[in-house]
Protein backbone atom coordinates (compact mmCIF):
# COMPACT_ATOMS: atom_id res chain seq x y z
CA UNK A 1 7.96 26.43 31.40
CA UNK A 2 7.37 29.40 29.49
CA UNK A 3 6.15 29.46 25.58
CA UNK A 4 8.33 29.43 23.06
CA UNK A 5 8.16 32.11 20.31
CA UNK A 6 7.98 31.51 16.75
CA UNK A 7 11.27 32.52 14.93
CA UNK A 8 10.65 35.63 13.02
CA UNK A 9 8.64 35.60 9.67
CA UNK A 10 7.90 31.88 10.47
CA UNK A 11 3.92 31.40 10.33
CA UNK A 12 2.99 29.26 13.74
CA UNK A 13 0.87 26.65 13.34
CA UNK A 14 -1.61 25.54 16.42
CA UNK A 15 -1.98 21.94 16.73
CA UNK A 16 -3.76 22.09 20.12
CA UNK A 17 -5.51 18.88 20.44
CA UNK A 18 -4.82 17.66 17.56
CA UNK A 19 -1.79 14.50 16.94
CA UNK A 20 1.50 15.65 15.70
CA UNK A 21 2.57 12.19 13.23
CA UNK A 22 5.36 11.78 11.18
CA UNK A 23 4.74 12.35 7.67
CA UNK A 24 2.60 9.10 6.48
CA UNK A 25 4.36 6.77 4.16
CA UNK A 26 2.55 4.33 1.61
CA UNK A 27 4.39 1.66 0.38
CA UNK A 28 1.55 0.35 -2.11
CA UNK A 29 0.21 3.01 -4.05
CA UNK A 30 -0.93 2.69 -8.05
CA UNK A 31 -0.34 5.99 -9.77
CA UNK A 32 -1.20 4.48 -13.46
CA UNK A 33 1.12 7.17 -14.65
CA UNK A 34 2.40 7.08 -17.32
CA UNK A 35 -0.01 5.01 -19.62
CA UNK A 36 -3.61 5.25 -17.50
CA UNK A 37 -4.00 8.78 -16.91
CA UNK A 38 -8.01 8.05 -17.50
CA UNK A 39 -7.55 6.40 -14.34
CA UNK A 40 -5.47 8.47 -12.27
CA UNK A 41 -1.79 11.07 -12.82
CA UNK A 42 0.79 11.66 -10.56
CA UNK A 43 -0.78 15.07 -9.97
CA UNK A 44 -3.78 13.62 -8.82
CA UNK A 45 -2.90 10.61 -6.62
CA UNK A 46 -0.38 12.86 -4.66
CA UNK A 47 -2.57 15.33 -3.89
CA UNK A 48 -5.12 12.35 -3.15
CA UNK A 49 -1.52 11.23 -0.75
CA UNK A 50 -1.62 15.08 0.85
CA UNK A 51 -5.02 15.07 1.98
CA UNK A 52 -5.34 11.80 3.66
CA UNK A 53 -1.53 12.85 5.41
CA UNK A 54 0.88 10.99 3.27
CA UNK A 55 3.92 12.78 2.71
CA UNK A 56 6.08 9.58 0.66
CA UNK A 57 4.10 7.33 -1.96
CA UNK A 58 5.99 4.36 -3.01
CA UNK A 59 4.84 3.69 -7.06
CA UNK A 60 3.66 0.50 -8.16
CA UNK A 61 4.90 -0.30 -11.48
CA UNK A 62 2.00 -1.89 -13.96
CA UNK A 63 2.19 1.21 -15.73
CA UNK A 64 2.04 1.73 -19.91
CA UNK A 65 4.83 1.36 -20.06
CA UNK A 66 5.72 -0.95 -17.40
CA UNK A 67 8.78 0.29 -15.38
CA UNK A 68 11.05 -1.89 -15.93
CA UNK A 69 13.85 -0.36 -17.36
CA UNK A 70 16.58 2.16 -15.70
CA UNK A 71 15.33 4.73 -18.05
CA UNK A 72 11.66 3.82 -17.29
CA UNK A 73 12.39 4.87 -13.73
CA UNK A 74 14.69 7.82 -14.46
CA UNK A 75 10.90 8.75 -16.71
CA UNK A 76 8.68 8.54 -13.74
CA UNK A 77 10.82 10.11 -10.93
CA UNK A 78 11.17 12.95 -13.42
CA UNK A 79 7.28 13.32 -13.89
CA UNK A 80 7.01 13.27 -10.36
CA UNK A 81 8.71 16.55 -9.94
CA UNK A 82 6.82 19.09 -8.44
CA UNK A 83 4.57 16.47 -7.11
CA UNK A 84 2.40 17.26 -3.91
CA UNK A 85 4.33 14.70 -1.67
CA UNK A 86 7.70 12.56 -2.49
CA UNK A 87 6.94 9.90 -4.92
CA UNK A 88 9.71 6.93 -4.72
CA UNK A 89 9.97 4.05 -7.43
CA UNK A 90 9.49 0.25 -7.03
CA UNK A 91 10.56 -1.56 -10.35
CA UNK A 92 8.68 -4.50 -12.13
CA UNK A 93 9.96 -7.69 -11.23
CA UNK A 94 9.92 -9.00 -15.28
CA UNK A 95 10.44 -7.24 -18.09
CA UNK A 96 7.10 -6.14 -19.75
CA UNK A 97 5.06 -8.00 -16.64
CA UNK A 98 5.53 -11.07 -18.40
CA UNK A 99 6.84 -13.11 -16.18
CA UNK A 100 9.55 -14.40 -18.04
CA UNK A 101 12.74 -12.57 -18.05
CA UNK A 102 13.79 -10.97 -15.06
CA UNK A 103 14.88 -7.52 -14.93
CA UNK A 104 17.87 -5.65 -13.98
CA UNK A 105 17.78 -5.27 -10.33
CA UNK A 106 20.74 -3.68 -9.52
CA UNK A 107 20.36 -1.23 -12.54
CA UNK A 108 16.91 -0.36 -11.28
CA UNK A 109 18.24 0.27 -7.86
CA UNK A 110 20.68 2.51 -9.30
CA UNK A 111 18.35 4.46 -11.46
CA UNK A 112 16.67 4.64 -7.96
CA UNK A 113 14.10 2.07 -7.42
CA UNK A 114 13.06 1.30 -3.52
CA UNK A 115 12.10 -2.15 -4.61
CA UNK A 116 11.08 -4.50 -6.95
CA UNK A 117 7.79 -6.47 -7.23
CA UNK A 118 6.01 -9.21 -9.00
CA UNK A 119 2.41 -6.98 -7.70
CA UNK A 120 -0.55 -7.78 -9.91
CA UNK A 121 1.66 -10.77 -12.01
CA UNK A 122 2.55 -13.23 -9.41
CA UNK A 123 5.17 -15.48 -9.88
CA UNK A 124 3.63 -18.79 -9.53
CA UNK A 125 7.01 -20.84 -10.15
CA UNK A 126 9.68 -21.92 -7.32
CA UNK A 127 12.44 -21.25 -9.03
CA UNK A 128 11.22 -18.52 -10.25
CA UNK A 129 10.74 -17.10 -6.89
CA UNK A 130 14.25 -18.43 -5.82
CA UNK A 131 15.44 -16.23 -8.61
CA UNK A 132 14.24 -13.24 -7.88
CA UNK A 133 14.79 -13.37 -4.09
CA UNK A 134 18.80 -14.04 -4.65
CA UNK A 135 18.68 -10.81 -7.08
CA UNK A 136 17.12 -8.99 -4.84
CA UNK A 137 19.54 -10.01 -1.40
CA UNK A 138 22.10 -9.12 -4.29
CA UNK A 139 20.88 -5.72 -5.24
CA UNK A 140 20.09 -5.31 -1.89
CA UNK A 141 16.41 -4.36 -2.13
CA UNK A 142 13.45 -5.79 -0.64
CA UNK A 143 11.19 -7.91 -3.32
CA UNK A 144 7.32 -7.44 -2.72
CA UNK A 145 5.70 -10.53 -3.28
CA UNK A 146 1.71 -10.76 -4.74
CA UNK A 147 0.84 -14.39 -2.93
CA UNK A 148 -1.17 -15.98 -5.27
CA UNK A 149 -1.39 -19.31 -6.87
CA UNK A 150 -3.58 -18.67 -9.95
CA UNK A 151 -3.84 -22.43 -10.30
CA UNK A 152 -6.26 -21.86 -7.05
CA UNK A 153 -8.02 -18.70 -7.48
CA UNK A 154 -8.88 -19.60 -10.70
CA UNK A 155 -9.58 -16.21 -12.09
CA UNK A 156 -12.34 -15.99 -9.09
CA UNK A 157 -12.99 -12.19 -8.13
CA UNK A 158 -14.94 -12.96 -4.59
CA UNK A 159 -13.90 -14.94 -1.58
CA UNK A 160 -15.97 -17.83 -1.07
CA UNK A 161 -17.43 -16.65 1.82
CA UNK A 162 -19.50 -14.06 -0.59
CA UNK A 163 -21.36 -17.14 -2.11
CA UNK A 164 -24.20 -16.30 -0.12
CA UNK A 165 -24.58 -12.39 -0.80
CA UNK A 166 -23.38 -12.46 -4.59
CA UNK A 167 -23.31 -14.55 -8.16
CA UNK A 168 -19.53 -14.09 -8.96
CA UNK A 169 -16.73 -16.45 -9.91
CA UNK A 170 -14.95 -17.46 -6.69
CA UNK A 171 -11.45 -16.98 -5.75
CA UNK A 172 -10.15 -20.01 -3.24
CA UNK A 173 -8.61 -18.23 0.11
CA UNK A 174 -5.92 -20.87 -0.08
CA UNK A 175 -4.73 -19.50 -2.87
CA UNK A 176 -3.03 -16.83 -1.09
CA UNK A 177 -1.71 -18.77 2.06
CA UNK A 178 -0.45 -21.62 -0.51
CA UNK A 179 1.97 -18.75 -2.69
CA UNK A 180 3.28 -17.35 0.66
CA UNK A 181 4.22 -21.20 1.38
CA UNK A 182 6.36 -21.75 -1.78
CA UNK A 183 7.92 -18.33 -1.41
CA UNK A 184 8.68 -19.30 2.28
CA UNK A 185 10.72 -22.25 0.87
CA UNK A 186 11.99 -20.42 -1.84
CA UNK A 187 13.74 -18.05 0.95
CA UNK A 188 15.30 -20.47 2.29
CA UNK A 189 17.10 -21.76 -0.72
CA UNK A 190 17.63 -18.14 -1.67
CA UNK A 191 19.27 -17.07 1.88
CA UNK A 192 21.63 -20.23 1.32
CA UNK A 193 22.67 -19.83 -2.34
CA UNK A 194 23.56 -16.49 -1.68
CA UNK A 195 24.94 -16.74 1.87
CA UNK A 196 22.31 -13.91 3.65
CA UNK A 197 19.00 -13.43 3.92
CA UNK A 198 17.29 -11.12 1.36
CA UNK A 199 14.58 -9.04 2.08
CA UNK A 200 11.17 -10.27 1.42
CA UNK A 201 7.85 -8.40 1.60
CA UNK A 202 4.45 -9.63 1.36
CA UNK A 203 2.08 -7.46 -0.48
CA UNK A 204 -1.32 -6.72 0.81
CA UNK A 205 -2.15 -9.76 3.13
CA UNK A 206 -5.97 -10.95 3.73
CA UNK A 207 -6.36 -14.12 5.29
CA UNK A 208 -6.01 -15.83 8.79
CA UNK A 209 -4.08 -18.85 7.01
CA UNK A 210 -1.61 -15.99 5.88
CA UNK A 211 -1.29 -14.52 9.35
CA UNK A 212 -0.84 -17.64 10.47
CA UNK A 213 2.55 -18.66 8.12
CA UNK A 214 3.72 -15.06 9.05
CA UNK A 215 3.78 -15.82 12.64
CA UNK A 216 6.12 -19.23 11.86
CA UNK A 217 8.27 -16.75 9.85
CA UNK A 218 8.68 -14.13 12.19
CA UNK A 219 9.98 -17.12 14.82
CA UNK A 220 13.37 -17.00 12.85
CA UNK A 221 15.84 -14.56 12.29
CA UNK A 222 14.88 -13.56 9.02
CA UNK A 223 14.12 -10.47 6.75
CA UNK A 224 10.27 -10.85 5.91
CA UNK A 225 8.11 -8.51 6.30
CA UNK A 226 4.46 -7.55 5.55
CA UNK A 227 1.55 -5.42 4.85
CA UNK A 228 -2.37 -5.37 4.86
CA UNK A 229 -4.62 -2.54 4.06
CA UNK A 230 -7.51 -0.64 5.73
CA UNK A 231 -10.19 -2.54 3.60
CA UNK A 232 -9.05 -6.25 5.02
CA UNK A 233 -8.86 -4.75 8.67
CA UNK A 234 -12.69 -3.60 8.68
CA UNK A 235 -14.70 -5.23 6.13
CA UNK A 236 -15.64 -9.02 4.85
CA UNK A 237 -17.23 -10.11 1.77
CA UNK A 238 -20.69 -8.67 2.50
CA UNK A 239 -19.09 -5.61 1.67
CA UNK A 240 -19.26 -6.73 -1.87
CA UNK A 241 -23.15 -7.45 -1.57
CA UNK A 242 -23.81 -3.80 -0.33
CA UNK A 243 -20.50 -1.82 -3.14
CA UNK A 244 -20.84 -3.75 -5.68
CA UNK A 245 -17.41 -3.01 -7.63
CA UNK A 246 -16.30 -0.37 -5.12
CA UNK A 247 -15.76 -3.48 -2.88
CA UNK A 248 -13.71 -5.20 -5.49
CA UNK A 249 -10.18 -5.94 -5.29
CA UNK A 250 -7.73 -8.41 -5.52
CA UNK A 251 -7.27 -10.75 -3.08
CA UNK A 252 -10.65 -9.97 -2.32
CA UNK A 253 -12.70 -9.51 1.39
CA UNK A 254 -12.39 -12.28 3.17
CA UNK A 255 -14.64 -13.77 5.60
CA UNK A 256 -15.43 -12.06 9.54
CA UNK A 257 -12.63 -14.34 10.41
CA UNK A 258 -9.47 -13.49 8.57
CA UNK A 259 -10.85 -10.14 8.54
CA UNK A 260 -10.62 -10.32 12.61
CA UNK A 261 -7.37 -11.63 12.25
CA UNK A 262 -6.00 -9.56 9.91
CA UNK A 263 -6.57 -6.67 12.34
CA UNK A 264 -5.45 -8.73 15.34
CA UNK A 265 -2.33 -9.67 13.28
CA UNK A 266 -1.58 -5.39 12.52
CA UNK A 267 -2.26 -4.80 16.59
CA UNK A 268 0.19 -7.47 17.85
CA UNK A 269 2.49 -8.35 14.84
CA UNK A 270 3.82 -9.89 12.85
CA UNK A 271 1.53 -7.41 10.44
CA UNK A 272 3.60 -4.36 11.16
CA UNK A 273 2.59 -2.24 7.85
CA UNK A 274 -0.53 -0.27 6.70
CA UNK A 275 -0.41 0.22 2.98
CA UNK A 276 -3.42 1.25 1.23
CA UNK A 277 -2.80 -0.13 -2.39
CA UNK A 278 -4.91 2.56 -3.41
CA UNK A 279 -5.99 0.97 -6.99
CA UNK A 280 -8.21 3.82 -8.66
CA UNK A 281 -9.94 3.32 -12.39
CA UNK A 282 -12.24 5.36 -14.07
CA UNK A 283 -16.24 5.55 -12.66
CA UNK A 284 -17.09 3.96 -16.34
CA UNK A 285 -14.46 1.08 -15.90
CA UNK A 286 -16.23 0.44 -12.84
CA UNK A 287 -19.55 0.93 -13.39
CA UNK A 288 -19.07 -2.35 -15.75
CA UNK A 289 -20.91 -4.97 -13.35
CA UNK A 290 -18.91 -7.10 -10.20
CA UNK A 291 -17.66 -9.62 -12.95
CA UNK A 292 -16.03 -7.27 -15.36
CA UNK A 293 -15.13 -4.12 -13.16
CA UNK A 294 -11.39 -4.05 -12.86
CA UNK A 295 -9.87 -5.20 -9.65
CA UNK A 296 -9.27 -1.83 -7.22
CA UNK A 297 -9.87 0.68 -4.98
CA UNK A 298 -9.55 4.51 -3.92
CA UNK A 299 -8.13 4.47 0.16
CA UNK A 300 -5.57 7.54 0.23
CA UNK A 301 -7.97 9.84 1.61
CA UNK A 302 -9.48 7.39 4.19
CA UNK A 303 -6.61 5.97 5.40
CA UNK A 304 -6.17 7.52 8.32
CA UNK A 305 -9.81 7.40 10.19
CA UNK A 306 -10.49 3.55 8.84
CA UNK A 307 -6.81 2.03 10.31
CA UNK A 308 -7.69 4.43 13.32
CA UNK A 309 -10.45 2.71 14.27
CA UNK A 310 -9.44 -0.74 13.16
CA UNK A 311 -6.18 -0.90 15.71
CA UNK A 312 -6.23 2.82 17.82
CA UNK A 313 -4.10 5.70 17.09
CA UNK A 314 -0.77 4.58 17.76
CA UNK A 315 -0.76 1.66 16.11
CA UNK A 316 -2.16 2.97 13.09
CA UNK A 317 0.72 6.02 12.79
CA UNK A 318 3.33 3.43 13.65
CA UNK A 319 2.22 1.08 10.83
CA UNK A 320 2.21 3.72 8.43
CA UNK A 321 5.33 5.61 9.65
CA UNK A 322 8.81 4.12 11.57
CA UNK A 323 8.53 0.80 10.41
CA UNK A 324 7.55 0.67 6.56
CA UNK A 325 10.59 3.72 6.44
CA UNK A 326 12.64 1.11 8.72
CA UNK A 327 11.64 -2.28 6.19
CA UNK A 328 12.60 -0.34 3.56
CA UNK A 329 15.64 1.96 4.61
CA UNK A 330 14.26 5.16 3.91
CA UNK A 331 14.81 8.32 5.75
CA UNK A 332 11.44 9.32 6.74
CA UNK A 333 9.00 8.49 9.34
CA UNK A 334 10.15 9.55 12.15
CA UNK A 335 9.78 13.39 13.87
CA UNK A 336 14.22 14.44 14.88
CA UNK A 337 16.26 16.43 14.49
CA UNK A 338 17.90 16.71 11.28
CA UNK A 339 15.36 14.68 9.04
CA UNK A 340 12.90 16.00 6.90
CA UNK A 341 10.26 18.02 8.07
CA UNK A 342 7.18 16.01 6.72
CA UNK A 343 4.75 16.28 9.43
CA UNK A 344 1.20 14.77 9.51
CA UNK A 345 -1.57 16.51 12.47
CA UNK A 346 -4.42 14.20 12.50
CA UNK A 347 -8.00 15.79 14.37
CA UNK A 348 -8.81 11.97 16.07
CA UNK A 349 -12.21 13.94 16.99
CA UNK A 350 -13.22 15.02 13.67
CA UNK A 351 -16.52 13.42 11.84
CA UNK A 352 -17.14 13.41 8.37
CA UNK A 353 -19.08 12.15 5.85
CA UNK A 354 -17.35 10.60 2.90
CA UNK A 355 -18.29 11.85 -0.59
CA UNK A 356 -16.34 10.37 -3.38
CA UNK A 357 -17.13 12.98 -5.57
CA UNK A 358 -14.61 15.36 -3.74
CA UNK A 359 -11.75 13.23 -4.13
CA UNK A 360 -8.54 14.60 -4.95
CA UNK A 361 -8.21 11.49 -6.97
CA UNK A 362 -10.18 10.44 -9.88
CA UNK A 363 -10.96 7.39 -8.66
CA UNK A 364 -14.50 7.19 -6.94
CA UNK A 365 -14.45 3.72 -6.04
CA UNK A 366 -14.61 3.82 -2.49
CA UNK A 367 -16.73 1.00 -0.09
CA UNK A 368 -17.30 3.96 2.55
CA UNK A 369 -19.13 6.22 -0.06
CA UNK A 370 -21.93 7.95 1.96
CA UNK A 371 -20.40 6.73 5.32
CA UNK A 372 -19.55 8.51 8.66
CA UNK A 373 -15.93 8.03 9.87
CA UNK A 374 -14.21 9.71 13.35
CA UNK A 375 -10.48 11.41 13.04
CA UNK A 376 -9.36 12.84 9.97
CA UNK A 377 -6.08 14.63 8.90
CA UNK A 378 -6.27 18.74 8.85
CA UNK A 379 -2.44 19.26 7.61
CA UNK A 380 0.03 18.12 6.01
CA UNK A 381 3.85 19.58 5.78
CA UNK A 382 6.16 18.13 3.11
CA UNK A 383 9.51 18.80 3.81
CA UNK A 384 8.23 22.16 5.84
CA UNK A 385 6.16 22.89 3.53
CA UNK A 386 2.40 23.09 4.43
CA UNK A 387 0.40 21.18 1.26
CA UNK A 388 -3.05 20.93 2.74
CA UNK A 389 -4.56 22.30 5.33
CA UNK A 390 -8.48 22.13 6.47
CA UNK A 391 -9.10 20.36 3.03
CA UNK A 392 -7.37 22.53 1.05
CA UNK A 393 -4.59 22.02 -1.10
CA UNK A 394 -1.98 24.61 -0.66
C-alpha cells in the first residue's frame, strides 16, 4: 500500500511509534473557578488537561459561588471560552452545598450541566439519596455520588492502615463501603418510584469493600457506574508517611489491599473509569501540616504514565476515553469519522522526571514529586487543533 499524502497546506504530523488515543476525557476535575483562583483558573487547569492529553474536563462544582443555579452554569461555560480543551459542567446537588434543598435538575441540565453531584458534601440521609436519584432518572442525568458516612470517618484525614507511619486523626474505611450500601438501596426505591433506573455514579472509589458492593451491582441490569483515580491504583497509606500533604486526599490511601484491588477492579471491571479528581490548592494551603492541609491533589499531568503502569496501555486509554463519554452520553472518545477531532499520541517509551514546579497548574501537590515515570503524552489536538506538543503549549 502506498503512502498517503497530506492534503495541501495541511501540516503532517509523524506519530511513528508513538499511540494514536482518543482525546482523554476527565470526568472529576476541580477547576476552583470562579471563587479560588489562588488555587487554580480555568486557564490554568486546562492547560494542566492539554499537557497530560485531556481534551474534555468535566467541572466539579464547590466553587465561590457554588454552581448551582442555571445562571451559575451559563457563568462558568462562558469563562471557559477560549479554554485550552472543552470544559463541560456538572451542577451541585444542593443549593449552596448545604445539603438541604435540592436544586433544579432539569434547569441545570438545560443550562447545560453533564451531571449533578453531592462531591465533597455527601448526602448522608436515605431519603435524601432517594431524592436525588428520582430527579436525576427524571432529568435524565447521571448523579455522582461522594460515598461517605461522616458518622464513620469522623472527620479522620488518614486510613487506618497509616496508624503506623503517621499521628493523624483516622478516617474508618467502612465509611465509604457503608454510603455506597444505603445509596444501593436508595436505587432501588428510586428505580421503582419512578418506573426506570436512573443513572448512578460513584465518585472516586478506594476500597476493596467498595469493589466488592460494585461487583453485586454490576450482577443486575442496572445503570451504576464508577470511577477511581491513579493515586488509589498505585499507592497505600505509606504514601502519606513519605508526602506528607501531597499524599492527602479525601477518601484517603488505603491499605496494599484495597489498593491491589482497586487496580484489579479498573483491569477486569466493574471499575471501568479513570478520573483523576485533580484537587489543586495553593503550596501555602498545603504547606499547613497533614492535619490542617486541605484535602487534594494535582494528577492532570500524570495521568497518563501512572494509570499506564497501574493496568497497561489499553486499559488505561479505554478507562479514560469510550466509556466515561459512553456513561455519560457525550460525543467524544472515540477516533471516526465525523466526530471531533480531539486526538491524544502518547510516547509509552518516554522517561521523565516529575518536577512540580513546571506544572501548568498551580497546584504543586503531587505524591510523585522528584519521581521517574515511563510513557508520557507529546500532543494533543482539540478539535484539530494541535494545543501542546513536546511540552509546549501551542
Amino acid at each position: 500500500m502506498g503512502r498517503l499524502a497530506p492534503a495541501p497546506g495541511v501540516e503532517e504530523f509523524d506519530a511513528t511509534g508513538k499511540v494514536v488515543a482518543p482525546g482523554l476525557i476527565d470526568l472529576h476535575v476541580h477547576l476552583r473557578e470562579p471563587g479560588f483562583e489562588h488555587k487554580e483558573t480555568i486557564a490554568t487547569g486546562t492547560r494542566a488537561a492539554v499537557m497530560g492529553g485531556f481534551t474534555t474536563v468535566c467541572a466539579m462544582p464547590n466553587t465561590r459561588p457554588v454552581i448551582d443555579r442555571p445562571e451559575r452554569v451559563a457563568d462558568l461555560l462562558a469563562r471557559a471560552e477560549g479554554a485550552a480543551c472543552r470544559v463541560l459542567a456538572i451542577g451541585a446537588a444542593t443549593l449552596d452545598h448545604e445539603n438541604e434543598e435540592f436544586t433544579d435538575f432539569a434547569a441545570l441540565k438545560a443550562a447545560g450541566c453533564v451531571a449533578v453531584t453531592d462531591d465533597a458534601f455527601p448526602l448522608q440521609r436515605m431519603d435524601q439519596m432517594v431524592e436525588a436519584l428520582m430527579q436525576a432518572g427524571r432529568a435524565d442525568l447521571p448523579f455522582i455520588a461522594h460515598c461517605e458516612l461522616k458518622g464513620l470517618s469522623r472527620g479522620g484525614v488518614v486510613d487506618r492502615s497509616a496508624e503506623g507511619f503517621v499521628d493523624a486523626p483516622v478516617q474508618e474505611t467502612l465509611a465509604e463501603a457503608a454510603s455506597l450500601r444505603l445509596w444501593s438501596a436508595a436505587y432501588e426505591r428510586a428505580a421503582a418510584r419512578i418506573g426506570r433506573p436512573p443513572r448512578l455514579h460513584i465518585a472516586h472509589v478506594s476500597t476493596r469493600a467498595t469493589c466488592g458492593l460494585l461487583t453485586v451491582l454490576w450482577r443486575t441490569p442496572a445503570l451504576v457506574t464508577a470511577e477511581s483515580a491513579p493515586h488509589y491504583l498505585t499507592l497505600s497509606s505509606e504514601a502519606v508517611a513519605r508526602c506528607g500533604a501531597d499524599a492527602k486526599m479525601n477518601p484517603p490511601l488505603r491499605s496494599p489491599s484495597d489498593a491491589a484491588a482497586v487496580r484489579s477492579a479498573v483491569a477486569d471491571g466493574p471499575l471501568w473509569v479513570i478520573a483523576t479528581d485533580h484537587a489543586p490548592h495553593s503550596p501555602e494551603e498545603k504547606a499547613a501540616g497533614l492535619v490542617e492541609a486541605p484535602f487534594g491533589i494535582v494528577g492532570l499531568e500524570t495521568a497518563v504514565p501512572v494509570a499506564m503502569h497501574a493496568v497497561g496501555m489499553a486499559r488505561a486509554v479505554a478507562a479514560m476515553t469510550a466509556l466515561p463519554a459512553g456513561f455519560f452520553g457525550l460525543r467524544a472518545g472515540r477516533l471516526e469519522l465525523c466526530r471531533r477531532a480531539d486526538v491524544t499520541v502518547i510516547d509509552p517509551d518516554a522517561r521523565w522526571q516529575v518536577d512540580p514546579s513546571r506544572f501548568e497548574s498551580k497546584g504543586r501537590s503531587s505524591p510523585w514529586a522528584g519521581q521517574w515515570l515511563q510513557g508520557r503524552v507529546c500532543a494533543t489536538f482539540v478539535d484539530g487543533n494541535l494545543r501542546m506538543r513536546d511540552g509546549v503549549i501551542l
